[in-house]
PDB file of N, CA and C in Angstrom:
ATOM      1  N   UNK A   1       2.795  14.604   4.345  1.00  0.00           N
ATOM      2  CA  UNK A   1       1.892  13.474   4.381  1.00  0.00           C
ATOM      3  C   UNK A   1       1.097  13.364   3.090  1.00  0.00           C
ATOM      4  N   UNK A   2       0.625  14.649   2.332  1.00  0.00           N
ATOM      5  CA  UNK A   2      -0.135  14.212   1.525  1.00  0.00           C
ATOM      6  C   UNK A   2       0.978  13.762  -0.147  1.00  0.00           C
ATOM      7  N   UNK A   3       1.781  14.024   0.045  1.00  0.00           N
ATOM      8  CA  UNK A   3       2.983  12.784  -0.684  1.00  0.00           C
ATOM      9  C   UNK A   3       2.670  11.611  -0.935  1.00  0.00           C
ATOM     10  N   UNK A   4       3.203  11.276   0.656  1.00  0.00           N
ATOM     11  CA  UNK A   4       2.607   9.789   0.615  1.00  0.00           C
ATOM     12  C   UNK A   4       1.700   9.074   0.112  1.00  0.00           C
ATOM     13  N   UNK A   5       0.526  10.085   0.518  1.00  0.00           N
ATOM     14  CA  UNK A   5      -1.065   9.488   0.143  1.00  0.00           C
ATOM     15  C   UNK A   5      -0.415   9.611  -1.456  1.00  0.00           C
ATOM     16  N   UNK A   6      -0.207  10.708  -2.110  1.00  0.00           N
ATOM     17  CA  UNK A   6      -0.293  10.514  -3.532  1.00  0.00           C
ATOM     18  C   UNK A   6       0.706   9.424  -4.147  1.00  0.00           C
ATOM     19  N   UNK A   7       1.820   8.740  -3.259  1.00  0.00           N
ATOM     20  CA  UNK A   7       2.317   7.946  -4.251  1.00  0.00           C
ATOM     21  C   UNK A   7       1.761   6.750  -4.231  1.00  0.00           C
ATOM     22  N   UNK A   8       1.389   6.189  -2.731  1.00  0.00           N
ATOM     23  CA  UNK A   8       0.674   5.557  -2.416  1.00  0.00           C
ATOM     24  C   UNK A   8      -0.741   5.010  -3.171  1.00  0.00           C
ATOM     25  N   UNK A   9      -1.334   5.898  -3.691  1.00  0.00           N
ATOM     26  CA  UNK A   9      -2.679   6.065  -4.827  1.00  0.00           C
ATOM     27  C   UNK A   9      -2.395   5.850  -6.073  1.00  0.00           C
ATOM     28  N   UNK A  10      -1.060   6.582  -6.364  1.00  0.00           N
ATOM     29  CA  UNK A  10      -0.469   6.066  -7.820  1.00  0.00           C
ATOM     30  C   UNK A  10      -0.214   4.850  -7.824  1.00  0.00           C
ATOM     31  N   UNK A  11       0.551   4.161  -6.887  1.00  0.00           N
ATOM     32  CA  UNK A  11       0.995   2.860  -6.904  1.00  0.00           C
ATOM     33  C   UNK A  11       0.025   1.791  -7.097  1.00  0.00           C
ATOM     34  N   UNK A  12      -1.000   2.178  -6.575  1.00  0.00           N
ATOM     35  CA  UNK A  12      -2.164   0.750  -6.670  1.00  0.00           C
ATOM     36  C   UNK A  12      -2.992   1.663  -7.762  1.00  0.00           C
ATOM     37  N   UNK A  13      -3.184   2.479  -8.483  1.00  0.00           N
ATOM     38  CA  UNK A  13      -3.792   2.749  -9.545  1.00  0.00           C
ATOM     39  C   UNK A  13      -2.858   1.924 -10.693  1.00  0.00           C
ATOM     40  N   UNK A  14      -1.484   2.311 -10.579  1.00  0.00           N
ATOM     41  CA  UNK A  14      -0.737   1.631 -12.038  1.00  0.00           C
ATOM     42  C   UNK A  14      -0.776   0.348 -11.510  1.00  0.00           C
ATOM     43  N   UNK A  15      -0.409  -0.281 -10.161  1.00  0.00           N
ATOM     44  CA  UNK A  15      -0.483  -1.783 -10.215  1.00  0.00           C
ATOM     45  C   UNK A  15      -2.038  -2.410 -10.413  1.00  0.00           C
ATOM     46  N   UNK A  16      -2.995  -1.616 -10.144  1.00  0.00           N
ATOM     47  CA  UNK A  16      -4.314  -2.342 -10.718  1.00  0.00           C
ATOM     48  C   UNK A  16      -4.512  -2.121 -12.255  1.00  0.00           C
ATOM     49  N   UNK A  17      -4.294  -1.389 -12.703  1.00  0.00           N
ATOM     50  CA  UNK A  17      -4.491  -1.157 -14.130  1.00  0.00           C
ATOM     51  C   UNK A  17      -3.744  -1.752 -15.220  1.00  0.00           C
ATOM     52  N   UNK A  18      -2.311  -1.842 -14.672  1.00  0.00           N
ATOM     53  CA  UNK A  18      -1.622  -2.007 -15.701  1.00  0.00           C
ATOM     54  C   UNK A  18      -0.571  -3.858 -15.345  1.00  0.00           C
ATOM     55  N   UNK A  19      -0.750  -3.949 -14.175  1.00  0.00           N
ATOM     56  CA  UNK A  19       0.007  -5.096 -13.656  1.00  0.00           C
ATOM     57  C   UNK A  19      -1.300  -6.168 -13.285  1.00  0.00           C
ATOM     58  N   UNK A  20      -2.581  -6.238 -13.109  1.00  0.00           N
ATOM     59  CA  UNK A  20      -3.348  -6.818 -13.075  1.00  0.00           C
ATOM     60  C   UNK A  20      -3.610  -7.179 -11.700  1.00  0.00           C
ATOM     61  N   UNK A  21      -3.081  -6.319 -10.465  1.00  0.00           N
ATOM     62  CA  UNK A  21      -3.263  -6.431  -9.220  1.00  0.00           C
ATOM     63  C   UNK A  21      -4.779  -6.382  -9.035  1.00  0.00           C
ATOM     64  N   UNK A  22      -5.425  -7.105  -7.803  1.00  0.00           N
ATOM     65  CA  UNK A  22      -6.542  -7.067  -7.151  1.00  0.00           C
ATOM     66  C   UNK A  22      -6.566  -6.957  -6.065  1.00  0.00           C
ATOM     67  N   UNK A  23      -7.512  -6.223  -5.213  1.00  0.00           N
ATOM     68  CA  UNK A  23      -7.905  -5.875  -4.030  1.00  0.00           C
ATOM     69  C   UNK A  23      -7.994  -7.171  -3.662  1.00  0.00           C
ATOM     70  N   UNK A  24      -7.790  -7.139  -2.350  1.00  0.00           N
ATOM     71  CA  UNK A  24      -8.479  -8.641  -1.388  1.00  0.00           C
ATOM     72  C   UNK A  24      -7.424  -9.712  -1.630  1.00  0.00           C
ATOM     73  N   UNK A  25      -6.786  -9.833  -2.754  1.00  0.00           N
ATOM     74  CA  UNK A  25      -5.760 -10.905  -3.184  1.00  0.00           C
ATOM     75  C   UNK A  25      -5.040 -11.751  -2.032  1.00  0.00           C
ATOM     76  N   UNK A  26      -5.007 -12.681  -1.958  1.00  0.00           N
ATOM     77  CA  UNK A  26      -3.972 -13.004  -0.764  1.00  0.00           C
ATOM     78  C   UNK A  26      -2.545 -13.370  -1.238  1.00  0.00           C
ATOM     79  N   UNK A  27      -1.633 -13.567  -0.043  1.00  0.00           N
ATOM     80  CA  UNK A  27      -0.241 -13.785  -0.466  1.00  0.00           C
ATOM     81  C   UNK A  27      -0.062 -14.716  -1.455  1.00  0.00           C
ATOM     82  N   UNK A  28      -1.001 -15.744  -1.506  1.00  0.00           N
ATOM     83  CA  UNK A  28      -0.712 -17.117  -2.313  1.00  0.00           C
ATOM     84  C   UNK A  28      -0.663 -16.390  -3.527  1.00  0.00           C
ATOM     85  N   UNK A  29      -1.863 -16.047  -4.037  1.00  0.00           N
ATOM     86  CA  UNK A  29      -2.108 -15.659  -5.171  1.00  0.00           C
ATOM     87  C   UNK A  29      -1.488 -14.297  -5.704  1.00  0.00           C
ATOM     88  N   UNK A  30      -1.127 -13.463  -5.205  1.00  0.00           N
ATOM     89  CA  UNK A  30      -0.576 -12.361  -5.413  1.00  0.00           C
ATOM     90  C   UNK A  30      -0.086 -11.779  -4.757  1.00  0.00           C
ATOM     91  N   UNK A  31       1.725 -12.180  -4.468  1.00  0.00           N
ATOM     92  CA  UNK A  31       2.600 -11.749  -2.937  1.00  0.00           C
ATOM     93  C   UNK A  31       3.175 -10.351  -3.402  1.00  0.00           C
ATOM     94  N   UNK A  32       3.442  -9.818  -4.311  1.00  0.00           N
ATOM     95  CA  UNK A  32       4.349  -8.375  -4.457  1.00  0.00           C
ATOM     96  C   UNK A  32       2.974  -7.607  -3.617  1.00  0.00           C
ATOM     97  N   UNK A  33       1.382  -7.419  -4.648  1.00  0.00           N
ATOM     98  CA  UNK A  33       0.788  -6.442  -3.738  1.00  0.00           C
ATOM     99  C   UNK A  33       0.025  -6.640  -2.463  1.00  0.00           C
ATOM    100  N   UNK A  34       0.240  -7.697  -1.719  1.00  0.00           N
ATOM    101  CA  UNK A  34       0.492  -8.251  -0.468  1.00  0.00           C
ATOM    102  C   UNK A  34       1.553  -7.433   0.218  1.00  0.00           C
ATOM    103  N   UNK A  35       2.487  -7.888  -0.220  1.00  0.00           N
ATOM    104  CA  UNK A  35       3.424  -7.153   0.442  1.00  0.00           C
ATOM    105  C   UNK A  35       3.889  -5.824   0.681  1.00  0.00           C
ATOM    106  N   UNK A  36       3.643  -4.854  -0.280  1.00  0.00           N
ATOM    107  CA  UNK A  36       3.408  -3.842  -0.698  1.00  0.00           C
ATOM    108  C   UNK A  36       2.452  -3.365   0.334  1.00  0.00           C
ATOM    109  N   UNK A  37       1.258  -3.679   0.438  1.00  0.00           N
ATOM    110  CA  UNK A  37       0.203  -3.432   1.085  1.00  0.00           C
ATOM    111  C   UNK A  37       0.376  -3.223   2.728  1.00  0.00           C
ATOM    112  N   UNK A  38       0.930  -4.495   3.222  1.00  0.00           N
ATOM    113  CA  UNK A  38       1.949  -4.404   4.835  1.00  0.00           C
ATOM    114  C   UNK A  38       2.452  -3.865   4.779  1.00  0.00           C
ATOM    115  N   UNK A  39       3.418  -3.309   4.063  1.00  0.00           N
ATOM    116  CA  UNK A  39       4.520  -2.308   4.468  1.00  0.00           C
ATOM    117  C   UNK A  39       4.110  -1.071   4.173  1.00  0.00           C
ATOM    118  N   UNK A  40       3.213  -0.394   3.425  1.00  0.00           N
ATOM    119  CA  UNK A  40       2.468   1.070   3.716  1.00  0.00           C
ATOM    120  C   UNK A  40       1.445   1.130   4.906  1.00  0.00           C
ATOM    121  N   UNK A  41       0.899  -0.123   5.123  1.00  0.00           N
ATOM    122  CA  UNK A  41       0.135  -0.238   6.637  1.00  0.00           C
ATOM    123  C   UNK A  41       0.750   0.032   7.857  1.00  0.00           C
ATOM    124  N   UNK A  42       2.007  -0.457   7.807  1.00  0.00           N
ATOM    125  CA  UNK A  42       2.750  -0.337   8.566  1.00  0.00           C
ATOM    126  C   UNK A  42       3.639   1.122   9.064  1.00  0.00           C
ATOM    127  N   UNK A  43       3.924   1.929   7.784  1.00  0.00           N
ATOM    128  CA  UNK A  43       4.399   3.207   7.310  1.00  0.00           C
ATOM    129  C   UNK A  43       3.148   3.746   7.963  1.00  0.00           C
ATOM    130  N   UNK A  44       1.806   3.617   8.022  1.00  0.00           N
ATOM    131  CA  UNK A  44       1.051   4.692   8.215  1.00  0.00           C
ATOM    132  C   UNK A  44       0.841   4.357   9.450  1.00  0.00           C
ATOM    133  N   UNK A  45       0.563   3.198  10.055  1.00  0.00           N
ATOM    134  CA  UNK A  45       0.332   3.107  11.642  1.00  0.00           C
ATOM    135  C   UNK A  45       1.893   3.779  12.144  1.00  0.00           C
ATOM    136  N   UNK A  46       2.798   3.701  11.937  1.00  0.00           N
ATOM    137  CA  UNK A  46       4.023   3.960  12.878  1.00  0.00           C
ATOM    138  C   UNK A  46       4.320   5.998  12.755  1.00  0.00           C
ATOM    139  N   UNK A  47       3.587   6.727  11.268  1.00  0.00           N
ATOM    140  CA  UNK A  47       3.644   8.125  11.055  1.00  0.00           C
ATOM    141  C   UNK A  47       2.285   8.223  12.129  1.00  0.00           C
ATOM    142  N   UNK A  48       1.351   7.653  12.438  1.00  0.00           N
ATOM    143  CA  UNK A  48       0.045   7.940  12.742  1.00  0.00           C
ATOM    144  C   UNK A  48       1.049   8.309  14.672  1.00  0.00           C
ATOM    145  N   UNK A  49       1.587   7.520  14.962  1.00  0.00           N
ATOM    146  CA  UNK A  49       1.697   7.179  16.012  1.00  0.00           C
ATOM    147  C   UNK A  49       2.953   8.184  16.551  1.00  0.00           C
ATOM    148  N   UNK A  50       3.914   8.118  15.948  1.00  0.00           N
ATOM    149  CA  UNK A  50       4.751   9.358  15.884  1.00  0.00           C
ATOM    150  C   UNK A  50       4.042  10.929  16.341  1.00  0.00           C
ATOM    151  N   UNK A  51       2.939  10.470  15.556  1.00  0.00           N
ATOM    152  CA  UNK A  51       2.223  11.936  15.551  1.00  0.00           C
ATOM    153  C   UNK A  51       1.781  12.479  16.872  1.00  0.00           C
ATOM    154  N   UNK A  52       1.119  11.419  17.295  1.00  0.00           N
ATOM    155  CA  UNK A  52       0.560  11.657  18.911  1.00  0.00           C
ATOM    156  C   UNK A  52       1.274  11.587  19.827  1.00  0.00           C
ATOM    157  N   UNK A  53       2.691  11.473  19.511  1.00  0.00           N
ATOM    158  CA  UNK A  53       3.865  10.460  20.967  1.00  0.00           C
ATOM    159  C   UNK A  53       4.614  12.357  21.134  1.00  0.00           C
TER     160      UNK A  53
END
């Protein structure tokens, strides 16, 4: 798990820094880290849930 967290942290460190991503952004305005964003939400609710089942 703590993998994840670290690529996860890398990923929005280089996409904020270097790709000009922003927090809060919505799909209109910025769909890759939108999307990006759902699908590790999703990765962590479904490992979260695994966990307890």
């Amino acid at each position: 798990m703590t993998v994840l967290g670290v690529l996860v942290a890398l990923i929005a460190v280089v996409g904020t820094t270097f790709l000009g991503w922003e927090w809060g952004a919505s799909f209109a305005e910025q769909p890759i880290p939108f999307v990006l964003g759902v699908c590790v939400a999703i990765v962590a609710i479904t490992v979260t849930l695994r966990g307890r089942l």
